[in-house]
Protein backbone atom coordinates (compact mmCIF):
# COMPACT_ATOMS: atom_id res chain seq x y z
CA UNK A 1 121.44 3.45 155.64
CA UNK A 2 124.31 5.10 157.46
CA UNK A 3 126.62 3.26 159.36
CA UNK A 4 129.64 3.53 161.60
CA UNK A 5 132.47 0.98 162.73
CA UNK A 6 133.64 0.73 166.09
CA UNK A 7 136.91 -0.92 166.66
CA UNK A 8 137.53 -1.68 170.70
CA UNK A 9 140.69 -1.51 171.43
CA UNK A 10 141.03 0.34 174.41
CA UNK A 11 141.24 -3.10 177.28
CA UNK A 12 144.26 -4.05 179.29
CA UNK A 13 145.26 -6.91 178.15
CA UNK A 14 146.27 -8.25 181.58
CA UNK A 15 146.11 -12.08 180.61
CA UNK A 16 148.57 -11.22 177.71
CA UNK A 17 151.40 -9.90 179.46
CA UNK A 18 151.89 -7.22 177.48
CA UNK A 19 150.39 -4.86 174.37
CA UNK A 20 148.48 -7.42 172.61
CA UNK A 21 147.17 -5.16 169.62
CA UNK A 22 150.42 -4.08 169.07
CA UNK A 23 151.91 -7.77 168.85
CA UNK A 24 152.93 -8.90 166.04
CA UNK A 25 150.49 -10.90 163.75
CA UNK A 26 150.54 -11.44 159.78
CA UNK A 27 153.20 -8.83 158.64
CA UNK A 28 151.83 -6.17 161.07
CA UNK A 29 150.41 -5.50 164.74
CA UNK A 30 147.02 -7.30 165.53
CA UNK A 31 144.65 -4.17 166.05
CA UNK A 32 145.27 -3.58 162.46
CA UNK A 33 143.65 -6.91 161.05
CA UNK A 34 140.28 -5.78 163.15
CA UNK A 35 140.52 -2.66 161.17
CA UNK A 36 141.14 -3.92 157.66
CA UNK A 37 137.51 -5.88 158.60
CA UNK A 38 136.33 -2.58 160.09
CA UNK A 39 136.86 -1.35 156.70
CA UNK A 40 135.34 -3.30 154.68
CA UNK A 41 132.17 -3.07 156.35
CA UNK A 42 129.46 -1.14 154.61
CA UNK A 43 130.48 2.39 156.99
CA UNK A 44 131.24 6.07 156.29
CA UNK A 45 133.91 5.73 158.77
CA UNK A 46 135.70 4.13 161.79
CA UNK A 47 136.18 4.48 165.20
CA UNK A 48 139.59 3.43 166.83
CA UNK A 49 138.99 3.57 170.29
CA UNK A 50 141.92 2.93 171.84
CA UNK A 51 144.02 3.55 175.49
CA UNK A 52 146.48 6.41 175.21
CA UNK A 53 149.76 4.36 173.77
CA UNK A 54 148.50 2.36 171.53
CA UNK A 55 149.78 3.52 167.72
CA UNK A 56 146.95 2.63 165.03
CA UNK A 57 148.99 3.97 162.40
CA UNK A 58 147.69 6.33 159.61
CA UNK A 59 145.02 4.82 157.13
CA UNK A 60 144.68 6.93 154.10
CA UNK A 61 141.82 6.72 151.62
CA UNK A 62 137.53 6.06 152.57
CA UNK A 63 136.03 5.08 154.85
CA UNK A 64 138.10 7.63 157.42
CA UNK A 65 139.65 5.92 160.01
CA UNK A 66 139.88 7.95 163.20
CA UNK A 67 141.13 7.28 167.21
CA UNK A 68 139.41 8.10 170.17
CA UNK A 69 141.89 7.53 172.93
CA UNK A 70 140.21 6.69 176.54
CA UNK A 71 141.97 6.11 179.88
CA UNK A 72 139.52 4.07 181.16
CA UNK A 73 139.93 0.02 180.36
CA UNK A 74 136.03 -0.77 181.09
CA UNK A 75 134.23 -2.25 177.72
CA UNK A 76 131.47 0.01 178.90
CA UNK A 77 133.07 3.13 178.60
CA UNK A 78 135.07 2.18 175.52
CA UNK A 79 131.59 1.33 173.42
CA UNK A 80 129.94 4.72 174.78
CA UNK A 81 133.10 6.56 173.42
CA UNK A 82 132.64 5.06 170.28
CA UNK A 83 129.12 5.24 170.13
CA UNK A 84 129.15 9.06 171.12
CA UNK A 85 132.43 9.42 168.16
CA UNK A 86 129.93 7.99 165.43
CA UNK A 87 127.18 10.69 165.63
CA UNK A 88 124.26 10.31 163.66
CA UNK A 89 123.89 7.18 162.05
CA UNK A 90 121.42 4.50 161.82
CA UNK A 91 123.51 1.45 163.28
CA UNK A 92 126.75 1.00 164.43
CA UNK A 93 129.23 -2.30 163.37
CA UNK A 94 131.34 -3.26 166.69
CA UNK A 95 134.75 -5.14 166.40
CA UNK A 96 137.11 -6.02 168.91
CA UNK A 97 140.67 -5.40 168.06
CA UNK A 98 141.69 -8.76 169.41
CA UNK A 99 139.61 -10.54 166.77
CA UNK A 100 142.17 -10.07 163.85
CA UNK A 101 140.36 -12.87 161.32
CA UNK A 102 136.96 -12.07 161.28
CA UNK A 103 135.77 -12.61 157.89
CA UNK A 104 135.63 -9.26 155.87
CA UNK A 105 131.93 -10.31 154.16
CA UNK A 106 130.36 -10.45 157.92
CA UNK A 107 129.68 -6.81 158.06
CA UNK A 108 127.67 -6.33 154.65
CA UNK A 109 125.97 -9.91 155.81
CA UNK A 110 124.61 -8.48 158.98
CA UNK A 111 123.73 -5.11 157.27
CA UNK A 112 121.61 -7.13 154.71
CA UNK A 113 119.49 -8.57 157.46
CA UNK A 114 119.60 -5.81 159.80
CA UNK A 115 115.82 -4.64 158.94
CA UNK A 116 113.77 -3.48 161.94
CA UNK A 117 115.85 -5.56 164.77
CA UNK A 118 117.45 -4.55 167.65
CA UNK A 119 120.69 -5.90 166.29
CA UNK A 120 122.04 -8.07 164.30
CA UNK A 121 125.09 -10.92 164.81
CA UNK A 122 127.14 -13.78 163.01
CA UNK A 123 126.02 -17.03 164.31
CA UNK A 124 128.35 -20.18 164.13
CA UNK A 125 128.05 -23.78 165.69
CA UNK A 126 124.67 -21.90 167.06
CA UNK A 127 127.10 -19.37 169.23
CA UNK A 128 126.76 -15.32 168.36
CA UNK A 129 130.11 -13.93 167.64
CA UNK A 130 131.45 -10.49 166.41
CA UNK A 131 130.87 -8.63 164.48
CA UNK A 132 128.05 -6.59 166.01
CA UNK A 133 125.60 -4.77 164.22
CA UNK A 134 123.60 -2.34 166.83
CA UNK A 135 120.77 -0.54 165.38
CA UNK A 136 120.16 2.99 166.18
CA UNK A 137 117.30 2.00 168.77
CA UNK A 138 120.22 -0.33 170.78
CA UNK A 139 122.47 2.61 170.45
CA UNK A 140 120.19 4.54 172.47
CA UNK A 141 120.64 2.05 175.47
CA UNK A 142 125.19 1.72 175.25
CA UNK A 143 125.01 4.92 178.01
CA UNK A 144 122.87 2.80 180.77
CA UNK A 145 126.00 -0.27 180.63
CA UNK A 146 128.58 0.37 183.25
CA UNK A 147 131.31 -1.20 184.26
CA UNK A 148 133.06 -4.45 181.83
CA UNK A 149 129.65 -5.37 180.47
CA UNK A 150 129.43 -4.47 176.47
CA UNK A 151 126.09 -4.89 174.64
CA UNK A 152 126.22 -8.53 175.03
CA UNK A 153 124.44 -8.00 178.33
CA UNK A 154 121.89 -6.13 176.45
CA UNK A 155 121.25 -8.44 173.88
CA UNK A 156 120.69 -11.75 175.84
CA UNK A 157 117.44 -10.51 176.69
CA UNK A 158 116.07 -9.39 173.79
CA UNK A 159 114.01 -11.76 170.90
CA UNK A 160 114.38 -9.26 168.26
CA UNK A 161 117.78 -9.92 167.48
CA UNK A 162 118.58 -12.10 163.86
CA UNK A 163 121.47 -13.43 162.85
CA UNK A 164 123.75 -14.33 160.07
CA UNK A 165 124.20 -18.27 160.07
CA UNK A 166 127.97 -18.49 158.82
CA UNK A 167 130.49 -21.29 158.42
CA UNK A 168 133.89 -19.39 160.22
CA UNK A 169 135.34 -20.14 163.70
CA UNK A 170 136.78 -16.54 163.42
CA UNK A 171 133.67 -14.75 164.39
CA UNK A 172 134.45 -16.13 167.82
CA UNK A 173 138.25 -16.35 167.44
CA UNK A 174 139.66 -13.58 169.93
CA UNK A 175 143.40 -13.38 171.60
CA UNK A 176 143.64 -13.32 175.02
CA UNK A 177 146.62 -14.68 175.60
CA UNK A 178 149.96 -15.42 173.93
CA UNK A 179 149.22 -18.82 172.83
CA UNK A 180 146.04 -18.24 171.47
CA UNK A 181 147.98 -15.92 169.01
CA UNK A 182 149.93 -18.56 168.25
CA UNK A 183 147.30 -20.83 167.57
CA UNK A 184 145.83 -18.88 164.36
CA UNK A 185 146.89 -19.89 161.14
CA UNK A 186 149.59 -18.11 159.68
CA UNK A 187 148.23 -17.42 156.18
């Protein structure tokens, strides 16, 4: 199978305050945490997609990491850009570059269960988190979403999703704010 990470990274950040991806977080700036995972998913390459300021820094070796810079803050329009940036591939891995501890063995996990589903997700304390996995027949619905609703909106309705029971918070630990920075362990 061929596979592509998205990393979203392309929001406002309005309850922040300021450039959350760029703060601070663990020796380095917090979108680069969501693309360490990004990484070390099972994936040819990743997608940065990012607004226009934000600095992702250069990432040498495999997979490729690569930026698709957007204007527009709406989740919608980041996930088409990214969807649109991977090509041809059979699925699609989407992080969220707010979600810097999401454990590196989630991708591979999903992939491994992926089979003939619509998608596939980490499931903790029986709520989905991120990682994504979207298979090529869900990528073919990302251009109907509009507006600030991702692929959630697409999965809630569907009963051929499966999921990946696992034992980490951090598939649902996001930043939105400063204090919920603050709040993740240091090490």
């Amino acid at each position: 199978m061929t596979y592509a990470a998205v990393v979203l990274a392309a929001g406002s950040a309005r309850r922040f305050g300021s450039d959350k991806l760029s703060a601070p977080f663990r020796g380095g700036p917090l979108v680069y945490h969501a693309i360490r995972a990004a990484r070390a998913a099972p994936v040819e390459r990743v997608i940065v997609v990012a607004h226009p300021t934000l600095a992702i820094g250069a990432w040498p070796g495999s997979p490729v990491v690569s930026v698709e810079k957007i204007a527009s803050r709406a989740l919608s329009a980041s996930l088409q850009a990214g969807i649109r940036a991977a090509g041809d591939v059979e699925g699609v891995f989407v992080f969220l570059g707010d979600m810097p501890l999401v454990p590196h063995d989630a991708a591979a996990a999903l992939a491994a269960r992926l089979g003939d589903a619509y998608a596939a997700l980490p499931r903790q304390g029986g709520k989905p988190g991120h990682p994504v996995l979207l298979s090529r027949r869900a990528l073919g619905d990302i251009p109907a979403l509009s507006g600030d609703a991702g692929a959630g909106k697409l999965l809630k309705a569907r009963d051929d999703v499966v999921f990946w029971d696992c034992d980490s918070p951090f598939i649902h630990a996001d930043v939105d704010c400063p204090g919920d920075l603050a709040g993740l362990p240091a090490r």
